[in-house]
N, C-alpha and C. Protein backbone atom coordinates (compact mmCIF):
# COMPACT_ATOMS: atom_id res chain seq x y z
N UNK A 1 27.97 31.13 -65.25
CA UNK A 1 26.70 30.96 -64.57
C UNK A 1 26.07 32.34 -64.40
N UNK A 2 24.85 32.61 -64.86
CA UNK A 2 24.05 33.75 -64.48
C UNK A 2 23.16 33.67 -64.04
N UNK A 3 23.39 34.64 -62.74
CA UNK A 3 22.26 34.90 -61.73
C UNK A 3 21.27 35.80 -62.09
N UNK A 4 19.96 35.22 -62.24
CA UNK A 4 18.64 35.98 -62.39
C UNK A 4 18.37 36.63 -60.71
N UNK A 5 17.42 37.41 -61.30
CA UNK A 5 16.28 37.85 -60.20
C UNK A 5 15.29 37.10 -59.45
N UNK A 6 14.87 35.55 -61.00
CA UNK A 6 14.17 34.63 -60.55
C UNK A 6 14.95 33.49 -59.87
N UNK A 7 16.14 33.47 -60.38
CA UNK A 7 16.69 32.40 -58.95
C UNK A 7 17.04 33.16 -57.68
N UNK A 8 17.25 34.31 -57.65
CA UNK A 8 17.29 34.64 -56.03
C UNK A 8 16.19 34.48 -55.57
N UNK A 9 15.42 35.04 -56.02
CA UNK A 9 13.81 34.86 -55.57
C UNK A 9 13.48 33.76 -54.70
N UNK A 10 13.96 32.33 -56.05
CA UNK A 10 13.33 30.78 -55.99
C UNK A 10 14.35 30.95 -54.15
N UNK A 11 15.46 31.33 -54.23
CA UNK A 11 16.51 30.72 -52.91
C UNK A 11 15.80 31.22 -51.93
N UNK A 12 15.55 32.49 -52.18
CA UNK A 12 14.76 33.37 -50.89
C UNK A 12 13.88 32.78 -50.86
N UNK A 13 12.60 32.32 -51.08
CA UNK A 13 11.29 31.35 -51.24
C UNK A 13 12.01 30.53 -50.19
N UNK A 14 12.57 29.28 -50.81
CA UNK A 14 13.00 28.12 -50.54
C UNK A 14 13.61 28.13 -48.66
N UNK A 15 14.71 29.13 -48.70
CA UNK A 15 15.17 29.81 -47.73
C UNK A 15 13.75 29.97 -46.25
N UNK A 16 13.08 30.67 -46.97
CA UNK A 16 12.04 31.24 -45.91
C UNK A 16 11.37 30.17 -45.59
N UNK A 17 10.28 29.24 -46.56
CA UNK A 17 9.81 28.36 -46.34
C UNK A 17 10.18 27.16 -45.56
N UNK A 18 11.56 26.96 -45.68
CA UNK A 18 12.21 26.34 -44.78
C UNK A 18 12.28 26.81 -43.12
N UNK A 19 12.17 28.02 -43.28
CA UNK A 19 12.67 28.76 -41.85
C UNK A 19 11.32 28.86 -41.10
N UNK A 20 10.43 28.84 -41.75
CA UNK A 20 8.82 28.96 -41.13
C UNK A 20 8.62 27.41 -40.78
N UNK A 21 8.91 26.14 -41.56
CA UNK A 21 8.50 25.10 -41.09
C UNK A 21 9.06 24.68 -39.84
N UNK A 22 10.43 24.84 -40.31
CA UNK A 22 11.25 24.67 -38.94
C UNK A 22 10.85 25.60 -37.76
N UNK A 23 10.45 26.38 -37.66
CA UNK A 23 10.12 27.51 -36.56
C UNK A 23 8.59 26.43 -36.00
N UNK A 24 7.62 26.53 -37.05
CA UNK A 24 6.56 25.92 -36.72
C UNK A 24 6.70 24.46 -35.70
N UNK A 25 7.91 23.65 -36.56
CA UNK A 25 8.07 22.02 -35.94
C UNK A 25 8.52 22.43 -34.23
N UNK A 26 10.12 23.70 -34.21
CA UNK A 26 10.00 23.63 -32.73
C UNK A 26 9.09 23.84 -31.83
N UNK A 27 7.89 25.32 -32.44
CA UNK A 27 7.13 25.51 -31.41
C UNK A 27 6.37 24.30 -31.03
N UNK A 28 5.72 23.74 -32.12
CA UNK A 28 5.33 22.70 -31.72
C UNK A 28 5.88 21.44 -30.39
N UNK A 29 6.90 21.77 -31.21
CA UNK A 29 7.95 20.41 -30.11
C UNK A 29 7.95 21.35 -28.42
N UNK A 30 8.27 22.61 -28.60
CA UNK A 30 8.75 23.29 -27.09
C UNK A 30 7.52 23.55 -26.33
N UNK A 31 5.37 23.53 -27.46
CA UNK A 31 4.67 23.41 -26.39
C UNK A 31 4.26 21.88 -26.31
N UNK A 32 4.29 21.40 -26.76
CA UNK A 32 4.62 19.50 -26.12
C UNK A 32 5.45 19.29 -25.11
N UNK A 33 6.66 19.68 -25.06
CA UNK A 33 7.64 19.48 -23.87
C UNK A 33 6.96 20.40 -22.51
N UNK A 34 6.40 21.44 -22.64
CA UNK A 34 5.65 22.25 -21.59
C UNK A 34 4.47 21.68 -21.37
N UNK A 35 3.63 21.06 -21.64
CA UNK A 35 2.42 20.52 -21.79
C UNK A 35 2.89 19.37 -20.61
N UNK A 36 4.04 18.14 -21.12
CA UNK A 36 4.37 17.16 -20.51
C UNK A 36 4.89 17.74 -19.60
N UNK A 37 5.45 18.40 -19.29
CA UNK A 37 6.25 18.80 -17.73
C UNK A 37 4.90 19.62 -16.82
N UNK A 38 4.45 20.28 -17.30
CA UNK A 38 2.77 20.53 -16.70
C UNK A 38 2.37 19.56 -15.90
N UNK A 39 2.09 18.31 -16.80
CA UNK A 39 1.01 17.16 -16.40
C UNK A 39 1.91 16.58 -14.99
N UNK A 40 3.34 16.65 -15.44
CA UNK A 40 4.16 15.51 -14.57
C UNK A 40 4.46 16.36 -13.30
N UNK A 41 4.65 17.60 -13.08
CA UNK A 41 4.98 18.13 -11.96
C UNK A 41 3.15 17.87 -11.21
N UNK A 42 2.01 18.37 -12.06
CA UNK A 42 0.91 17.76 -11.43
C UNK A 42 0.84 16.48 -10.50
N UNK A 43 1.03 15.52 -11.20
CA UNK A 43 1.02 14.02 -10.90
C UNK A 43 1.73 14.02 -9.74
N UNK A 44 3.05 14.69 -9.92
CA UNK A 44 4.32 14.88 -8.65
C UNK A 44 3.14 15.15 -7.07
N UNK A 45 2.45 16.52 -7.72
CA UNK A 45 1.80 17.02 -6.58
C UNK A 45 0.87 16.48 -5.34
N UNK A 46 0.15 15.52 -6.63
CA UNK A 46 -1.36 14.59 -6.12
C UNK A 46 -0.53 13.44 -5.46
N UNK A 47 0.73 13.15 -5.57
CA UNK A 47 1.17 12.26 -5.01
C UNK A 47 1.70 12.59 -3.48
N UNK A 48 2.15 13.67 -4.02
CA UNK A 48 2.96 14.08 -1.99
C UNK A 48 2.07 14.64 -1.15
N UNK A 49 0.95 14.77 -2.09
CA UNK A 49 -0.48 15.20 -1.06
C UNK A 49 -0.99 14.04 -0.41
N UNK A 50 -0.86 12.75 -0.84
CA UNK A 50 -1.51 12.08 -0.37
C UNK A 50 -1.12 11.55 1.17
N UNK A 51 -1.95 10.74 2.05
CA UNK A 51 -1.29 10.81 3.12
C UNK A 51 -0.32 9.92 2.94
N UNK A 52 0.82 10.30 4.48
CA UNK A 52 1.64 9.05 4.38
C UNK A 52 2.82 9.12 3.21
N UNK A 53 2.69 10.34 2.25
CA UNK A 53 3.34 10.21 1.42
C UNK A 53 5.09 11.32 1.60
N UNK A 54 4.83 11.46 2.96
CA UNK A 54 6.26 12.12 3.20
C UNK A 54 7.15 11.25 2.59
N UNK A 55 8.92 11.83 3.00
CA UNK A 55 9.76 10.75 2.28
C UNK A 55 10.32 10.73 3.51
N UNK A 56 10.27 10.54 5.01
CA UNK A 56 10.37 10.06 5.65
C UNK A 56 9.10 9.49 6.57
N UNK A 57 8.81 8.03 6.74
CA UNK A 57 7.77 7.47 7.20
C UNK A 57 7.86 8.02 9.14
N UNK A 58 6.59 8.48 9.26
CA UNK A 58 5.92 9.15 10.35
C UNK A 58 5.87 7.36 11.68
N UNK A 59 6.70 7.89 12.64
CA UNK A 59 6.51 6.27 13.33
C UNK A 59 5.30 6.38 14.42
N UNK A 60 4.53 5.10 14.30
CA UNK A 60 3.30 5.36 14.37
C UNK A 60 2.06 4.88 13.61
N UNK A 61 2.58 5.56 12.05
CA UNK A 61 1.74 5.46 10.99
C UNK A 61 1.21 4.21 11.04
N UNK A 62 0.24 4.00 10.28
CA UNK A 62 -0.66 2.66 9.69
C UNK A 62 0.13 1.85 8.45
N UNK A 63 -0.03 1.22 7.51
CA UNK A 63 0.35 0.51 6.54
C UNK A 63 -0.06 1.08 5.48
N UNK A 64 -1.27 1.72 5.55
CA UNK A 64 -2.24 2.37 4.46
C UNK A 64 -1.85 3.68 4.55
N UNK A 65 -0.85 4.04 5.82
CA UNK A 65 -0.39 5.80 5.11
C UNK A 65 0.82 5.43 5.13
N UNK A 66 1.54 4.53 5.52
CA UNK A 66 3.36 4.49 4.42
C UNK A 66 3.19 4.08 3.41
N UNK A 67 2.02 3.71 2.98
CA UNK A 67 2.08 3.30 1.62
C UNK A 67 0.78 3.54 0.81
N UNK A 68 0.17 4.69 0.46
CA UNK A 68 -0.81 4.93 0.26
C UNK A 68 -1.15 4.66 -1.51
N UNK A 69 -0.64 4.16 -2.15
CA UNK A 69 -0.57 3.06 -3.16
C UNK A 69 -1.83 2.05 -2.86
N UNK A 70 -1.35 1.49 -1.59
CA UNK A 70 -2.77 0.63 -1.55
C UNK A 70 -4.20 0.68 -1.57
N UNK A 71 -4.27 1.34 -1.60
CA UNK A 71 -5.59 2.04 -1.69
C UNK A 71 -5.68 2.03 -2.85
N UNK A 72 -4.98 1.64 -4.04
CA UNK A 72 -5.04 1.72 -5.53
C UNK A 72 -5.09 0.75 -5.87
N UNK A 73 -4.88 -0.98 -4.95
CA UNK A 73 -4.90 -2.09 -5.40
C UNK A 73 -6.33 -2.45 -5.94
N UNK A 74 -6.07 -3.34 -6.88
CA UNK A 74 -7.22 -4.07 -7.64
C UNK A 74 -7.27 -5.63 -7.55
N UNK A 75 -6.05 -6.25 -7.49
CA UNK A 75 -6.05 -7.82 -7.00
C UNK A 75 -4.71 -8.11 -5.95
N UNK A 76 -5.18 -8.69 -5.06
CA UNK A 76 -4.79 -9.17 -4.09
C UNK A 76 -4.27 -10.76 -4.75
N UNK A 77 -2.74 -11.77 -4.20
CA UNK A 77 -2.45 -12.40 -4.10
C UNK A 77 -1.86 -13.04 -2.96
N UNK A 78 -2.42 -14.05 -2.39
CA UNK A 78 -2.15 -14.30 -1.18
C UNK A 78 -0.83 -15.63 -1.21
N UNK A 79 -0.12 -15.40 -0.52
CA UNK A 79 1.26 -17.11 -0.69
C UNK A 79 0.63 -17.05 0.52
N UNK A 80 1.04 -18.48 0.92
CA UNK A 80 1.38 -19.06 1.92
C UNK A 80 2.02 -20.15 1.72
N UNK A 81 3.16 -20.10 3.02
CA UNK A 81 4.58 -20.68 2.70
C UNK A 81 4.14 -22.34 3.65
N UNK A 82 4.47 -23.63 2.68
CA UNK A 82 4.30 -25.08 3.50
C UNK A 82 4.70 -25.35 4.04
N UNK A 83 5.99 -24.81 4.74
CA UNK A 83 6.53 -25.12 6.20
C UNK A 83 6.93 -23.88 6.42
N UNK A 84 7.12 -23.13 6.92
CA UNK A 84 7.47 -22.02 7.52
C UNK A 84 8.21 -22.37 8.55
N UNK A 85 7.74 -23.33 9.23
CA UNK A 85 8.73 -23.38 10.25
C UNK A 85 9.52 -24.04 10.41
N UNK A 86 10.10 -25.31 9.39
CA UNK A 86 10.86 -26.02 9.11
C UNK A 86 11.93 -26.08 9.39
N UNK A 87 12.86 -27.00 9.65
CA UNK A 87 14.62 -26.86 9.50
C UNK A 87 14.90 -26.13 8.49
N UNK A 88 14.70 -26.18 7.33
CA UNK A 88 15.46 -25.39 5.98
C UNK A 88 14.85 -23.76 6.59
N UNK A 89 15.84 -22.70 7.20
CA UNK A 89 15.32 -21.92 7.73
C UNK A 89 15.28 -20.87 5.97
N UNK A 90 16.85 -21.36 5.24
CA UNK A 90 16.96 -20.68 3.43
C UNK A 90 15.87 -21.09 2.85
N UNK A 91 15.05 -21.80 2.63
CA UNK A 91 14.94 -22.46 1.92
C UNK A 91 12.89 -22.14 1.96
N UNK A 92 12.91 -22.47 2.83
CA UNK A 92 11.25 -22.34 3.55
C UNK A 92 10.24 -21.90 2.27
N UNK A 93 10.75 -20.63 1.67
CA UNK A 93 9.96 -19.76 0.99
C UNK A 93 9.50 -20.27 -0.34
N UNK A 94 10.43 -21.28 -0.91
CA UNK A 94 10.24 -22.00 -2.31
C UNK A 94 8.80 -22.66 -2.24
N UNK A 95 8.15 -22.94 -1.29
CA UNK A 95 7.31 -23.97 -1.26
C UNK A 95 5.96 -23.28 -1.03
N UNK A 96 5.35 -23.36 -1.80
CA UNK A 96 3.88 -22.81 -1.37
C UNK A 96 2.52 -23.58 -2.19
N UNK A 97 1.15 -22.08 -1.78
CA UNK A 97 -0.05 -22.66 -1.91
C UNK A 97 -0.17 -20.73 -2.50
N UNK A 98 -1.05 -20.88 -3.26
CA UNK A 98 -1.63 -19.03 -3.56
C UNK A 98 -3.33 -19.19 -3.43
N UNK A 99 -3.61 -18.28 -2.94
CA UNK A 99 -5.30 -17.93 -3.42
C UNK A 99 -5.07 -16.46 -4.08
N UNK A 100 -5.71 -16.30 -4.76
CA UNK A 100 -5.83 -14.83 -5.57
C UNK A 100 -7.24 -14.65 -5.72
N UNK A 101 -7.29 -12.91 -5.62
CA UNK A 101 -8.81 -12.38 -5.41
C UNK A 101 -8.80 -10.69 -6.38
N UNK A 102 -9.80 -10.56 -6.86
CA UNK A 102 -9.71 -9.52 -7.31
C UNK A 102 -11.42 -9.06 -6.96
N UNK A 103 -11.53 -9.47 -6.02
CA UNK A 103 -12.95 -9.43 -4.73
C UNK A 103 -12.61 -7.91 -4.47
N UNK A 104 -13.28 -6.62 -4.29
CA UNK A 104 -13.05 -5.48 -4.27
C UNK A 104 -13.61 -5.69 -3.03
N UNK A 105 -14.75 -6.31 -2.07
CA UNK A 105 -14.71 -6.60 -0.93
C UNK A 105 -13.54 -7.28 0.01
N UNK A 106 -13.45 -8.54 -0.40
CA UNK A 106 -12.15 -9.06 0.20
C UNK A 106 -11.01 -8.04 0.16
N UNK A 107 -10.73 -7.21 -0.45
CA UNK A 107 -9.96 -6.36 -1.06
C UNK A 107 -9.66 -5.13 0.34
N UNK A 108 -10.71 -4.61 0.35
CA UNK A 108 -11.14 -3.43 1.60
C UNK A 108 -11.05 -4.10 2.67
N UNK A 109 -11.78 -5.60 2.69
CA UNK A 109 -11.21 -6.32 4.48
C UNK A 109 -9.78 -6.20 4.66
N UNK A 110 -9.14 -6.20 3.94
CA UNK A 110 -7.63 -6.83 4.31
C UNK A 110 -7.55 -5.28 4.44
N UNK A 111 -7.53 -4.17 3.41
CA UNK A 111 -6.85 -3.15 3.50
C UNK A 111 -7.44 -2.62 4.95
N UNK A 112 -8.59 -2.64 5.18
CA UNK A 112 -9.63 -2.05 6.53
C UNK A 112 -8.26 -2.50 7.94
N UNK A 113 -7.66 -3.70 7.65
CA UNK A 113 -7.42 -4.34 8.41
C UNK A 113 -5.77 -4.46 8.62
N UNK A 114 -5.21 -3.04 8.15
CA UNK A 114 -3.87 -2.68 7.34
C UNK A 114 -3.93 -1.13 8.82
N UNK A 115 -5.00 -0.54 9.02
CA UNK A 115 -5.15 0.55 9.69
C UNK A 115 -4.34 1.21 10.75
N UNK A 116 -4.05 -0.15 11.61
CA UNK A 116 -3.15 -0.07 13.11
C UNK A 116 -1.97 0.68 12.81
N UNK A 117 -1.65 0.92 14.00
CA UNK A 117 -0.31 1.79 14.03
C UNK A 117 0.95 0.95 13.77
N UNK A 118 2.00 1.32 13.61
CA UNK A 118 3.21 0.53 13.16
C UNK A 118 4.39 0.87 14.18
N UNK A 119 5.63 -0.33 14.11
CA UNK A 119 6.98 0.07 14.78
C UNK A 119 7.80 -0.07 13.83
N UNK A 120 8.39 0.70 13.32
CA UNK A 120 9.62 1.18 12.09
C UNK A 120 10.99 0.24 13.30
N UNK A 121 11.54 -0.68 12.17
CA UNK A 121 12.49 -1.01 12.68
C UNK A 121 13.77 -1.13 11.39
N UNK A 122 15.25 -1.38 12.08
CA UNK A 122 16.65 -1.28 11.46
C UNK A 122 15.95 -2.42 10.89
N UNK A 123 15.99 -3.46 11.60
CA UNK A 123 15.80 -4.85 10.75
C UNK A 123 14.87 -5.70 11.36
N UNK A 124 15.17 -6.48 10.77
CA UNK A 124 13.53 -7.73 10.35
C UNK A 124 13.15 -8.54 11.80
N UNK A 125 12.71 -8.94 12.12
CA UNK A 125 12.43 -9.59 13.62
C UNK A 125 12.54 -11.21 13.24
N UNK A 126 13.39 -11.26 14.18
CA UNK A 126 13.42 -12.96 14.49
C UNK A 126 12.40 -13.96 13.96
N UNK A 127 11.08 -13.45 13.90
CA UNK A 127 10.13 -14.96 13.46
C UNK A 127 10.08 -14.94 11.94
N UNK A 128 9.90 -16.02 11.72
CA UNK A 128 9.71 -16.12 10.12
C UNK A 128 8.66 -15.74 9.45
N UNK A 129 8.26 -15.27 8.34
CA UNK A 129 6.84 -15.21 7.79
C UNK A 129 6.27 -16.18 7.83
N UNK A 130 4.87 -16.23 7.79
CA UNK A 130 4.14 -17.46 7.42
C UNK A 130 3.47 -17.28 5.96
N UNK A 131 3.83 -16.90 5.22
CA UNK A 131 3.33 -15.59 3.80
C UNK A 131 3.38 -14.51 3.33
N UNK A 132 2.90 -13.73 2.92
CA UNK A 132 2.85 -12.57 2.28
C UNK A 132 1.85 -12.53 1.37
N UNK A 133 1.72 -10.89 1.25
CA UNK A 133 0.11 -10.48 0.00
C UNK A 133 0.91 -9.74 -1.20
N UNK A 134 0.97 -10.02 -2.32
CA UNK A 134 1.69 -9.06 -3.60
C UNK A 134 0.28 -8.25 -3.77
N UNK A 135 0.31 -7.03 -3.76
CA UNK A 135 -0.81 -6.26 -3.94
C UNK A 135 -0.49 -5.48 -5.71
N UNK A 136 -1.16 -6.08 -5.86
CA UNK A 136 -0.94 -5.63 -7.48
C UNK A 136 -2.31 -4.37 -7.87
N UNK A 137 -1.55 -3.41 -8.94
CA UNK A 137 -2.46 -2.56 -9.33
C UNK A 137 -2.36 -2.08 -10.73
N UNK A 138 -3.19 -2.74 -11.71
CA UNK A 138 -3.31 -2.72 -13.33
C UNK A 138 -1.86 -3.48 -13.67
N UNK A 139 -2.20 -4.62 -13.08
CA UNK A 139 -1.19 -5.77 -13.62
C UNK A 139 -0.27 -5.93 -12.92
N UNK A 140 0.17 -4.34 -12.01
CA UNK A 140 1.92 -4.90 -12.02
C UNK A 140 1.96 -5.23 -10.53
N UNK A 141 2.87 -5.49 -9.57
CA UNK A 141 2.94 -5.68 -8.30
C UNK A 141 3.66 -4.26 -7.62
N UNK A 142 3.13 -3.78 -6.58
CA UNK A 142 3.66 -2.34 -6.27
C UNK A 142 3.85 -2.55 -4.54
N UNK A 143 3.58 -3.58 -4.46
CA UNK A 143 4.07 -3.51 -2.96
C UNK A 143 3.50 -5.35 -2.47
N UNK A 144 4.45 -5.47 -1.13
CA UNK A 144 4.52 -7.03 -0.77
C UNK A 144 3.88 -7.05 0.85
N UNK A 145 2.89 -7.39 1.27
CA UNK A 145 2.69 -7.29 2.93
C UNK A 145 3.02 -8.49 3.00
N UNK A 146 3.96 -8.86 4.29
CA UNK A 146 4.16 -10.11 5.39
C UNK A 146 3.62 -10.47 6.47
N UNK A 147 3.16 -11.49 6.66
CA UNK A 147 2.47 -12.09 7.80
C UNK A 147 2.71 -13.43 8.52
N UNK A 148 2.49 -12.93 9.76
CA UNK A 148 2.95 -14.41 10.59
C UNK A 148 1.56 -14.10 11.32
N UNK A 149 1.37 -15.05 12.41
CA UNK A 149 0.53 -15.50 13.13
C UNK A 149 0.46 -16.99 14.18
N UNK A 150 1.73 -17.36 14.43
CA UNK A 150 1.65 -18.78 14.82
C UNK A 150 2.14 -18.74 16.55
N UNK A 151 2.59 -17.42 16.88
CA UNK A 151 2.45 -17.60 18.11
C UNK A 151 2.27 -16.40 18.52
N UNK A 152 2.22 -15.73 20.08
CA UNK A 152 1.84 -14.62 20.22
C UNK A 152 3.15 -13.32 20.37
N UNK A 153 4.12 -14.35 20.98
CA UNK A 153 5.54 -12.98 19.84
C UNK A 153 5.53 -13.45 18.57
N UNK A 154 5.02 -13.90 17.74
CA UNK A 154 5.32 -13.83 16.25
C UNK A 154 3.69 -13.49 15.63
N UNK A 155 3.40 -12.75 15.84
CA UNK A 155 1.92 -11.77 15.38
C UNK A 155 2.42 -10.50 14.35
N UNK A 156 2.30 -10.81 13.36
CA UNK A 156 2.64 -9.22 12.98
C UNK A 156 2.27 -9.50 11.19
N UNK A 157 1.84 -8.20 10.73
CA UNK A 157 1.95 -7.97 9.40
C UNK A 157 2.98 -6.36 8.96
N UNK A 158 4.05 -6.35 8.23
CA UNK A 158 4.85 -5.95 8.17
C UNK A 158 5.39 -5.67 6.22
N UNK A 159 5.20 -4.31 5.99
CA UNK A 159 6.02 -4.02 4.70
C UNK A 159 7.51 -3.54 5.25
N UNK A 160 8.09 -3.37 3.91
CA UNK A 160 9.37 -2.37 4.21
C UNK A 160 9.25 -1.45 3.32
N UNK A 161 9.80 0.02 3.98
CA UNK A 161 9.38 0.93 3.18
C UNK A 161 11.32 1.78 3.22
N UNK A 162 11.82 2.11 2.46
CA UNK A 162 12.62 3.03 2.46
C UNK A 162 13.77 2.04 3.26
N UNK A 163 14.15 0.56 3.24
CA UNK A 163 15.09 0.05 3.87
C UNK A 163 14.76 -0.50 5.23
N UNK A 164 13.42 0.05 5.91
CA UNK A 164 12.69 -0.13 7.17
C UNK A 164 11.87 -0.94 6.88
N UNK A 165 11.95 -1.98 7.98
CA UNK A 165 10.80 -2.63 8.31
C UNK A 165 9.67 -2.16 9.30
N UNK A 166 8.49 -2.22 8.93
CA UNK A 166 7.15 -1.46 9.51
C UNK A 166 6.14 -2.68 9.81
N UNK A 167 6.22 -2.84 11.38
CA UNK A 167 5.46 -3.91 11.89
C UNK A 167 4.15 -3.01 12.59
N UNK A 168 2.93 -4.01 12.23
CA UNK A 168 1.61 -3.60 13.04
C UNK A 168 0.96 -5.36 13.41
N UNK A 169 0.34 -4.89 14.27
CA UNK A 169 -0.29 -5.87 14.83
C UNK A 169 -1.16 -6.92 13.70
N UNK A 170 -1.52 -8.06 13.67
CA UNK A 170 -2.39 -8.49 12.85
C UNK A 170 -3.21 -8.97 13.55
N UNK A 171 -4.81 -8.23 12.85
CA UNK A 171 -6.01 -8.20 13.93
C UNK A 171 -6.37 -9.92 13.65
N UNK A 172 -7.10 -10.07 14.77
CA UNK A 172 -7.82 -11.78 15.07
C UNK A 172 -8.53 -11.47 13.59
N UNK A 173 -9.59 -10.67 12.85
CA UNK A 173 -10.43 -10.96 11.87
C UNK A 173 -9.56 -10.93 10.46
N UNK A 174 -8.22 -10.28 10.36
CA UNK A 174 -7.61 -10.53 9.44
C UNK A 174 -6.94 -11.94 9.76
N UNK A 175 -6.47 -12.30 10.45
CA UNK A 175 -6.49 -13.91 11.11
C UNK A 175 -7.16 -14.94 10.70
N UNK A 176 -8.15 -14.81 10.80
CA UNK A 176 -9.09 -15.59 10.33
C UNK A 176 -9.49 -15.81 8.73
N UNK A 177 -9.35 -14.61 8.50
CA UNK A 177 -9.66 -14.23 6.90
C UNK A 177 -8.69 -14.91 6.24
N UNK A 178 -7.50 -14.98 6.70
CA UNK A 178 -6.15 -15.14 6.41
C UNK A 178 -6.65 -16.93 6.10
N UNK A 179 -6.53 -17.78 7.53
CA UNK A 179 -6.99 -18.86 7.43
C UNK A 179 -8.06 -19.15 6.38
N UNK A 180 -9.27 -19.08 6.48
CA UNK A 180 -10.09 -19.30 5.19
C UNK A 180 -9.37 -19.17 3.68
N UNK A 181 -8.52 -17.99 3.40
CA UNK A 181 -8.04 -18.26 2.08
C UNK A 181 -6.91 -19.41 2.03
N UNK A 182 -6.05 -19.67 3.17
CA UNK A 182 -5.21 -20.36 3.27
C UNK A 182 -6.28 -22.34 2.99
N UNK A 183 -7.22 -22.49 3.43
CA UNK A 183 -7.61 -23.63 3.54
C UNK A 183 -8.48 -23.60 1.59
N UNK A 184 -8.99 -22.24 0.72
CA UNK A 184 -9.08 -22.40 -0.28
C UNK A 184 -7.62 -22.37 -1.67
N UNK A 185 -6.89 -22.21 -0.97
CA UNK A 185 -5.06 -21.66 -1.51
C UNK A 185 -4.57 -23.07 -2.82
N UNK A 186 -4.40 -23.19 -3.78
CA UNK A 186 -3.96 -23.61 -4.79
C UNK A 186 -2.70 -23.77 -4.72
N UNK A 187 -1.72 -24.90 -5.11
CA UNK A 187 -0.57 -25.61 -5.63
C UNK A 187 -0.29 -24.95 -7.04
N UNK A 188 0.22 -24.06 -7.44
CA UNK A 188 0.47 -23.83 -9.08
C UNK A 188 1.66 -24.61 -9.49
């Protein structure tokens, strides 16, 4: 076998050209990976700025600052449960009626009406729900509010945030509001 001048050449060529593409593909790849970690520590930021967005919930707070997500909802789904108060105390929740709204007014009443202060508790309080709202935002569901209303110790609208349950009062006009969708509410 004899080695020319022109096959070292061709190897050295071949050699280099290789070593420049590859150089080119990582930079490429290592400012993409910096670019994405940029954007995401951003995103990180705008999030723990927002209120309410400590990672321990402030007791006190409203519904709309332990969970400031809501403020991002776009459709509202309302259950309401057909016996709630039934013997089947397991069981209760299988049975319902829904109204759904993607009313950007109806939307702000309920949230307007989310404002009150809260009591962070270990666990859940004795009365049963009478429903709940899935607050969905670009399709998906990101958080669940609970509501009762049927007597005056069982008043409350309540998420859980971090293992805690977070009770606030539920005002007479969310009450009412509540009722009206409940009397337009669908069998699916």
């Amino acid at each position: 076998m004899i080695i020319t001048d022109q096959s070292i050449y061709s190897r050295l060529l071949c050699k280099r050209l290789f070593t420049i593409h590859f150089m080119k593909a990582a930079f490429f790849i290592l400012s993409l990976s910096v670019l994405l970690l940029a954007c995401e520590q951003g995103r990180q930021k705008d999030a723990a700025s927002l209120p309410g967005a400590s990672e321990h919930a402030a007791e006190g707070s409203s519904i709309i600052q332990l969970d400031p997500r809501l403020l991002t909802a776009d459709s509202l789904v309302f259950v309401f449960y057909k016996d709630p108060l039934g013997t089947d105390s397991l069981r209760y929740t299988r049975f319902y009626t829904q109204y759904s709204t993607g009313d950007i007014r109806k939307i702000n009443f309920v949230l307007k009406n989310l404002e009150g202060h809260t009591k962070g508790q270990e666990k859940v309080q004795p009365c049963r729900s009478e429903g709940k709202i899935w607050c969905y935002s670009r399709g998906k569901v990101f958080q669940t509010i609970y509501f009762a209303d049927y007597s005056s110790g069982c008043s409350f609208v309540y998420i859980i945030k971090d293992g805690r349950f977070y009770y606030g009062q539920i005002s007479s006009a969310l009450s009412k509001r509540l009722s009206t969708f409940k009397r337009e509410a669908k069998e699916l």
